[in-house]
N, C-alpha and C. Protein backbone atom coordinates (compact mmCIF):
# COMPACT_ATOMS: atom_id res chain seq x y z
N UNK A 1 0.83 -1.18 0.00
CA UNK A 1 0.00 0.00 0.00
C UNK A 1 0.88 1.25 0.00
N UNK A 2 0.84 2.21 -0.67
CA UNK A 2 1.49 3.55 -0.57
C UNK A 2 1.18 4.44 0.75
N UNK A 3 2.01 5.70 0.58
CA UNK A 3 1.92 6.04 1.58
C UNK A 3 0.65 7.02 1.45
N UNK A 4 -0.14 7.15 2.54
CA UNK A 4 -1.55 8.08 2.00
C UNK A 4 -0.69 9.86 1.93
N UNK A 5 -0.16 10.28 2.21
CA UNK A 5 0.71 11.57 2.21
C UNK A 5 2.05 10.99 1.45
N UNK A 6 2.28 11.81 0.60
CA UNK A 6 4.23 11.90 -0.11
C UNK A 6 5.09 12.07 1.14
N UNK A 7 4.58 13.34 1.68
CA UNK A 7 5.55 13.91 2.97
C UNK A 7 4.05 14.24 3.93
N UNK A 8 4.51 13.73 5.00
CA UNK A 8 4.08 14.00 6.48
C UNK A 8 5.18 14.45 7.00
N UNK A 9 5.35 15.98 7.27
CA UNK A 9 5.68 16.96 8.43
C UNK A 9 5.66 17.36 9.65
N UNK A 10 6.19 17.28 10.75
CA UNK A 10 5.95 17.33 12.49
C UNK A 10 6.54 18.48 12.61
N UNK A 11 6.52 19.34 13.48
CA UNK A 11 6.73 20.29 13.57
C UNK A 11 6.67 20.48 15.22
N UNK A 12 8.17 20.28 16.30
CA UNK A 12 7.60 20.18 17.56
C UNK A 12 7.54 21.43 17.93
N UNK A 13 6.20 21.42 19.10
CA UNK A 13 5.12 22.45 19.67
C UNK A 13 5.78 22.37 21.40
N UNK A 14 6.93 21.79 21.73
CA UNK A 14 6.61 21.25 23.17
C UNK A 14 7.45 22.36 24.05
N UNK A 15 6.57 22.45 25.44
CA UNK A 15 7.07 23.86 26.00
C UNK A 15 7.58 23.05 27.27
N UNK A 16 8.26 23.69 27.96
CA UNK A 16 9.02 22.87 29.03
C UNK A 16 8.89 24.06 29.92
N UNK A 17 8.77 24.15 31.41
CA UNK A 17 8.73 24.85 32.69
C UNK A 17 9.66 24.50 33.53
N UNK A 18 10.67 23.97 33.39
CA UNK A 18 11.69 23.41 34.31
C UNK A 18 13.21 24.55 33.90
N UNK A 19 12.90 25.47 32.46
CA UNK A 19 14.11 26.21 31.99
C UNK A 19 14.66 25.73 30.87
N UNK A 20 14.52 24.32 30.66
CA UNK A 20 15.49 23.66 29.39
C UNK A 20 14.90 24.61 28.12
N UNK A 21 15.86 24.40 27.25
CA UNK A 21 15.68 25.24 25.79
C UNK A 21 14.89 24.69 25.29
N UNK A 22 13.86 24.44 24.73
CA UNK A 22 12.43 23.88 24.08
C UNK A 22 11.97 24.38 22.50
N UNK A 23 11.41 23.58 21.82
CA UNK A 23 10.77 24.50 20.62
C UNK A 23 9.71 25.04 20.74
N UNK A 24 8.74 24.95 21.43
CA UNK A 24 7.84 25.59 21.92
C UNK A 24 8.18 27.61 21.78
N UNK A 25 9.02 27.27 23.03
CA UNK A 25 8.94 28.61 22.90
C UNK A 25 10.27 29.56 21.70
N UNK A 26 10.29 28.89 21.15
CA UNK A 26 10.82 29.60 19.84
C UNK A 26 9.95 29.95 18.64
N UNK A 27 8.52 30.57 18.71
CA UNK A 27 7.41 30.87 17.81
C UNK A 27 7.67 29.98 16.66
N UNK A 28 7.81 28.38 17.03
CA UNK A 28 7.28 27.68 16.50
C UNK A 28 5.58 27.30 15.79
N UNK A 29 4.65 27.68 16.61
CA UNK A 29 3.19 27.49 16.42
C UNK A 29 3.38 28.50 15.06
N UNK A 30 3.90 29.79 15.03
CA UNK A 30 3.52 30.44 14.26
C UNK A 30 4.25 30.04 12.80
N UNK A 31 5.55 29.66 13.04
CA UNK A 31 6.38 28.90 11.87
C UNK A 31 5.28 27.77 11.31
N UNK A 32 5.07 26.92 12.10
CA UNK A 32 4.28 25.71 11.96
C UNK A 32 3.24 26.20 10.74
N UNK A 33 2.28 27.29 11.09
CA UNK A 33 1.51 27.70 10.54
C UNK A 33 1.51 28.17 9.76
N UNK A 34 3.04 28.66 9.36
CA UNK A 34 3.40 29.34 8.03
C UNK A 34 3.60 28.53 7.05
N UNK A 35 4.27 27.21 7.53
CA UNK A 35 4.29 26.15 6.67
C UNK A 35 3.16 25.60 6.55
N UNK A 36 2.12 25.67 6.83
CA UNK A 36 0.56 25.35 6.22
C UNK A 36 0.56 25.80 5.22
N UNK A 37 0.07 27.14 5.32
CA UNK A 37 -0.16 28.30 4.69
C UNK A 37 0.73 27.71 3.40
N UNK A 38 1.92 27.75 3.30
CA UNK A 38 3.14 27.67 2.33
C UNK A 38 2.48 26.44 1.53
N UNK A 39 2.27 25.17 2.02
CA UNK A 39 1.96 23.85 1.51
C UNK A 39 0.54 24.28 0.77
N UNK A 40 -0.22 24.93 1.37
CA UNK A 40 -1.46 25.22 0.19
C UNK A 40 -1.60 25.89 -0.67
N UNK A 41 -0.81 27.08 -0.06
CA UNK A 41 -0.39 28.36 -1.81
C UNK A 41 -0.21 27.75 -2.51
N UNK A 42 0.85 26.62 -2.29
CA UNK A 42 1.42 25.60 -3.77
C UNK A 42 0.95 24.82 -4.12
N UNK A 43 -0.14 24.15 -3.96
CA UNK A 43 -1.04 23.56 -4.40
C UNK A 43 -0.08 22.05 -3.70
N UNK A 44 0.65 22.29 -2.88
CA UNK A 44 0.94 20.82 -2.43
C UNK A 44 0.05 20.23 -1.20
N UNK A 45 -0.96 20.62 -0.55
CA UNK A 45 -1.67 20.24 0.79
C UNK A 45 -2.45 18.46 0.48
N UNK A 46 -2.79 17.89 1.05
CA UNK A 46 -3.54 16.81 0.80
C UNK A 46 -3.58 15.55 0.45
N UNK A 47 -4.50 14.51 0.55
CA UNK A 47 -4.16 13.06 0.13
C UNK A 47 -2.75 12.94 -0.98
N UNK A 48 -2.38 11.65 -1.11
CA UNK A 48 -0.99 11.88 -1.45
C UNK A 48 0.00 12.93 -2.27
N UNK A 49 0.03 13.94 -1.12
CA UNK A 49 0.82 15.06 -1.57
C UNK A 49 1.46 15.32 0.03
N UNK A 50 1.20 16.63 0.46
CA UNK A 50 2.02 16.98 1.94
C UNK A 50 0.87 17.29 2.94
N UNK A 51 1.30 17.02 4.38
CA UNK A 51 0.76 17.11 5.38
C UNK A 51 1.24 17.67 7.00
N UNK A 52 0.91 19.01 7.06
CA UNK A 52 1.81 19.45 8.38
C UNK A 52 1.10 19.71 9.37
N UNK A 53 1.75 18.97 10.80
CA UNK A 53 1.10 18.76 11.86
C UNK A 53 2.26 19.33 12.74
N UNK A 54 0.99 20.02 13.48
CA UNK A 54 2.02 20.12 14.99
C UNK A 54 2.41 19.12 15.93
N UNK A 55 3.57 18.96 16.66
CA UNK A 55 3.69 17.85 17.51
C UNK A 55 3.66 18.03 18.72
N UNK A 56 3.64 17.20 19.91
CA UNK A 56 4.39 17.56 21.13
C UNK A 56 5.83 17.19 20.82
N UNK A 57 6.18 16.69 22.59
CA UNK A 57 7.88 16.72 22.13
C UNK A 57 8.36 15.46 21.34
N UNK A 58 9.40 16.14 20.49
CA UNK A 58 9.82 15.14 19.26
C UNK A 58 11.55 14.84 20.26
N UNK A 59 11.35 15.37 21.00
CA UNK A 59 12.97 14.61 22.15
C UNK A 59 14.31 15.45 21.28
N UNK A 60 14.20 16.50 20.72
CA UNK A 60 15.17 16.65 19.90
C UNK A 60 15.48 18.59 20.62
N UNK A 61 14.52 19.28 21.32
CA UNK A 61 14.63 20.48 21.35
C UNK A 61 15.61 21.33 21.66
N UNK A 62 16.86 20.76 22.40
CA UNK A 62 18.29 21.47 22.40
C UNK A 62 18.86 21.31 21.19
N UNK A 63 18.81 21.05 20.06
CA UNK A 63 18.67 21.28 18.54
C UNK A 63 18.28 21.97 17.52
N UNK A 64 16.94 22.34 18.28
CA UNK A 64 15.99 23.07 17.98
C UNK A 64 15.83 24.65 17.86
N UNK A 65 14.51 25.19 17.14
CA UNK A 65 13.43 24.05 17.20
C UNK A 65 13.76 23.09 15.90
N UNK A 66 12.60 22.15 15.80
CA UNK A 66 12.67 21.24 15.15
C UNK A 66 11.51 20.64 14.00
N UNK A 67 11.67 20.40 13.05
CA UNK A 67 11.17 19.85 12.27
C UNK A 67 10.94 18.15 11.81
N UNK A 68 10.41 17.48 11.36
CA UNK A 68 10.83 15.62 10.79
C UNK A 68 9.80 15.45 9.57
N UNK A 69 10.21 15.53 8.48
CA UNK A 69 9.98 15.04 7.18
C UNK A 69 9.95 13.35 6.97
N UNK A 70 8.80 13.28 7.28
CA UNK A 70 8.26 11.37 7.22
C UNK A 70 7.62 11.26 5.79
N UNK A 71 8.36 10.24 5.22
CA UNK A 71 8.56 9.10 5.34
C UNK A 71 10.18 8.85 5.36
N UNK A 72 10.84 9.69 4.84
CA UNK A 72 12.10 9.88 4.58
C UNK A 72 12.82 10.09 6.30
N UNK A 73 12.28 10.51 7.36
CA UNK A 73 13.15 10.61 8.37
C UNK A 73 13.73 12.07 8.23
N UNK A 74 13.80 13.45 7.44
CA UNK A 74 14.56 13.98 7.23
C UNK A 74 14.43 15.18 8.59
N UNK A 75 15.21 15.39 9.32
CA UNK A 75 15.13 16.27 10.74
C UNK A 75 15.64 17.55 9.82
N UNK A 76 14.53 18.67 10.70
CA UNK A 76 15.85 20.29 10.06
C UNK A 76 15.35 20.77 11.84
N UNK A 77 16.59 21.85 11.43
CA UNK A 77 16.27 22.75 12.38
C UNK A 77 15.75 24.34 11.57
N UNK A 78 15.35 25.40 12.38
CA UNK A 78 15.14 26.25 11.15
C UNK A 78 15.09 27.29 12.32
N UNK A 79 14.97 28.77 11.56
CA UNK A 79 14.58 29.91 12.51
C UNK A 79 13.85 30.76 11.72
N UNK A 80 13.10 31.00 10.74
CA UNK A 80 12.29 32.34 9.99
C UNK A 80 11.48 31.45 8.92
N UNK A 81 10.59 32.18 8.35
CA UNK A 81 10.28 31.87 7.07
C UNK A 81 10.80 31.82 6.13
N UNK A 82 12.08 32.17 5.88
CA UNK A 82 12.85 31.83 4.57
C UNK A 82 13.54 30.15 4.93
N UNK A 83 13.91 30.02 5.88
CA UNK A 83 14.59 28.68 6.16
C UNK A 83 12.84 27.90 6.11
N UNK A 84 12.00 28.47 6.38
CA UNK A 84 10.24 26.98 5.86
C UNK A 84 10.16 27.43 4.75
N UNK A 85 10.37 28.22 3.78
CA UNK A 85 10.10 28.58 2.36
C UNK A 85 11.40 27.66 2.16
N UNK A 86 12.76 27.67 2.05
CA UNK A 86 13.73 26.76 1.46
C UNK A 86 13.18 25.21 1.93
N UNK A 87 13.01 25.01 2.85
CA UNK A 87 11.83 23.26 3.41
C UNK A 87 10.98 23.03 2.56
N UNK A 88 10.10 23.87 2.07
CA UNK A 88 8.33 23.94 1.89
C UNK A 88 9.21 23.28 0.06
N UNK A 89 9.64 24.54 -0.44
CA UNK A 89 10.08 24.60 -2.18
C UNK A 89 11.13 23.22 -2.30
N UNK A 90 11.85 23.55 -1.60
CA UNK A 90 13.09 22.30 -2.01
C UNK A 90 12.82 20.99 -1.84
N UNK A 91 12.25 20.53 -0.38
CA UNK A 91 12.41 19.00 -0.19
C UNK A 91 10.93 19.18 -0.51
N UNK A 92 9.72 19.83 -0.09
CA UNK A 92 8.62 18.90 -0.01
C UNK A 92 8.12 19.18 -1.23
N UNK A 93 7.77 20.36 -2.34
CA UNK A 93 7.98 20.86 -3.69
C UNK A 93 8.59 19.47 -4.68
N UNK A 94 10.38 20.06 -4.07
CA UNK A 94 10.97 19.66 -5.67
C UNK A 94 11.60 17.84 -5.26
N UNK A 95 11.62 17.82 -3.88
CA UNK A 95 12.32 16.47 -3.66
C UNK A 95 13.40 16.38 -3.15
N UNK A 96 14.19 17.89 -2.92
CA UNK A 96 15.24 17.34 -2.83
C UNK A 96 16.06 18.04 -1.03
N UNK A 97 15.86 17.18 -0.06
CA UNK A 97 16.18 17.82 1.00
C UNK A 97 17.31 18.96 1.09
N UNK A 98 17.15 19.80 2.30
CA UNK A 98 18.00 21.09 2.41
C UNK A 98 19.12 20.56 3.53
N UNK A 99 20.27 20.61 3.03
CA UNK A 99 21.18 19.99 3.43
C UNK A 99 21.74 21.06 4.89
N UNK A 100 21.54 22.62 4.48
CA UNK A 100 21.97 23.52 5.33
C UNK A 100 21.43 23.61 6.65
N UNK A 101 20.42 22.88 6.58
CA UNK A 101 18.72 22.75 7.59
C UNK A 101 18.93 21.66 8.42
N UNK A 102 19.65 20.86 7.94
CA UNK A 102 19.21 19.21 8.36
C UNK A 102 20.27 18.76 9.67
N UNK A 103 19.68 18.35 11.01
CA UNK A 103 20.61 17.97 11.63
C UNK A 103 20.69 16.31 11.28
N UNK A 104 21.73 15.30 11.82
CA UNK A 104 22.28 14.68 11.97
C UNK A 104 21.52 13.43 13.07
């Protein structure tokens, strides 16, 4: 069976009260949402095409914040809308992950 989405997107949302560095509070929600926005201008949103969800914690946020491009596994980190416009156009668009983005 294929995959019902090309790319499924996470996008962690998770806020921490103890002090640790978190993506949460790096206006993630609002990034998150920009990459919506971005995936439907382009006519990429929907059954097998792209799909972006907010997450809780993805365990990665001293990295962060953070991103995970499923099915592929591909992690980024990012900070503005030009680093989710280079995400949105390059890997989930044209195919071809952003190497400058991507942690390890």
């Amino acid at each position: 069976m294929a995959n019902y989405y090309e790319h499924h997107v996470f996008f962690c949302q998770n806020r921490r009260d103890d002090g640790r560095r978190c993506c949460g509070g790096a206006g993630t929600d609002a990034l998150a949402g920009y990459a919506k926005d971005r995936v439907k201008a382009l006519g990429l949103a929907g059954p097998g095409k792209v799909r972006v969800n907010r997450a809780g914690c993805l365990d990665r946020c001293e990295q962060g914040p953070v991103a995970v491009v499923y099915p592929e596994g591909v992690w980024y980190t990012y900070v503005d809308r030009s680093d989710i416009d280079e995400i949105v156009e390059s890997h989930l668009r044209d195919g071809k992950p952003v190497e400058r983005l991507r942690l390890d």
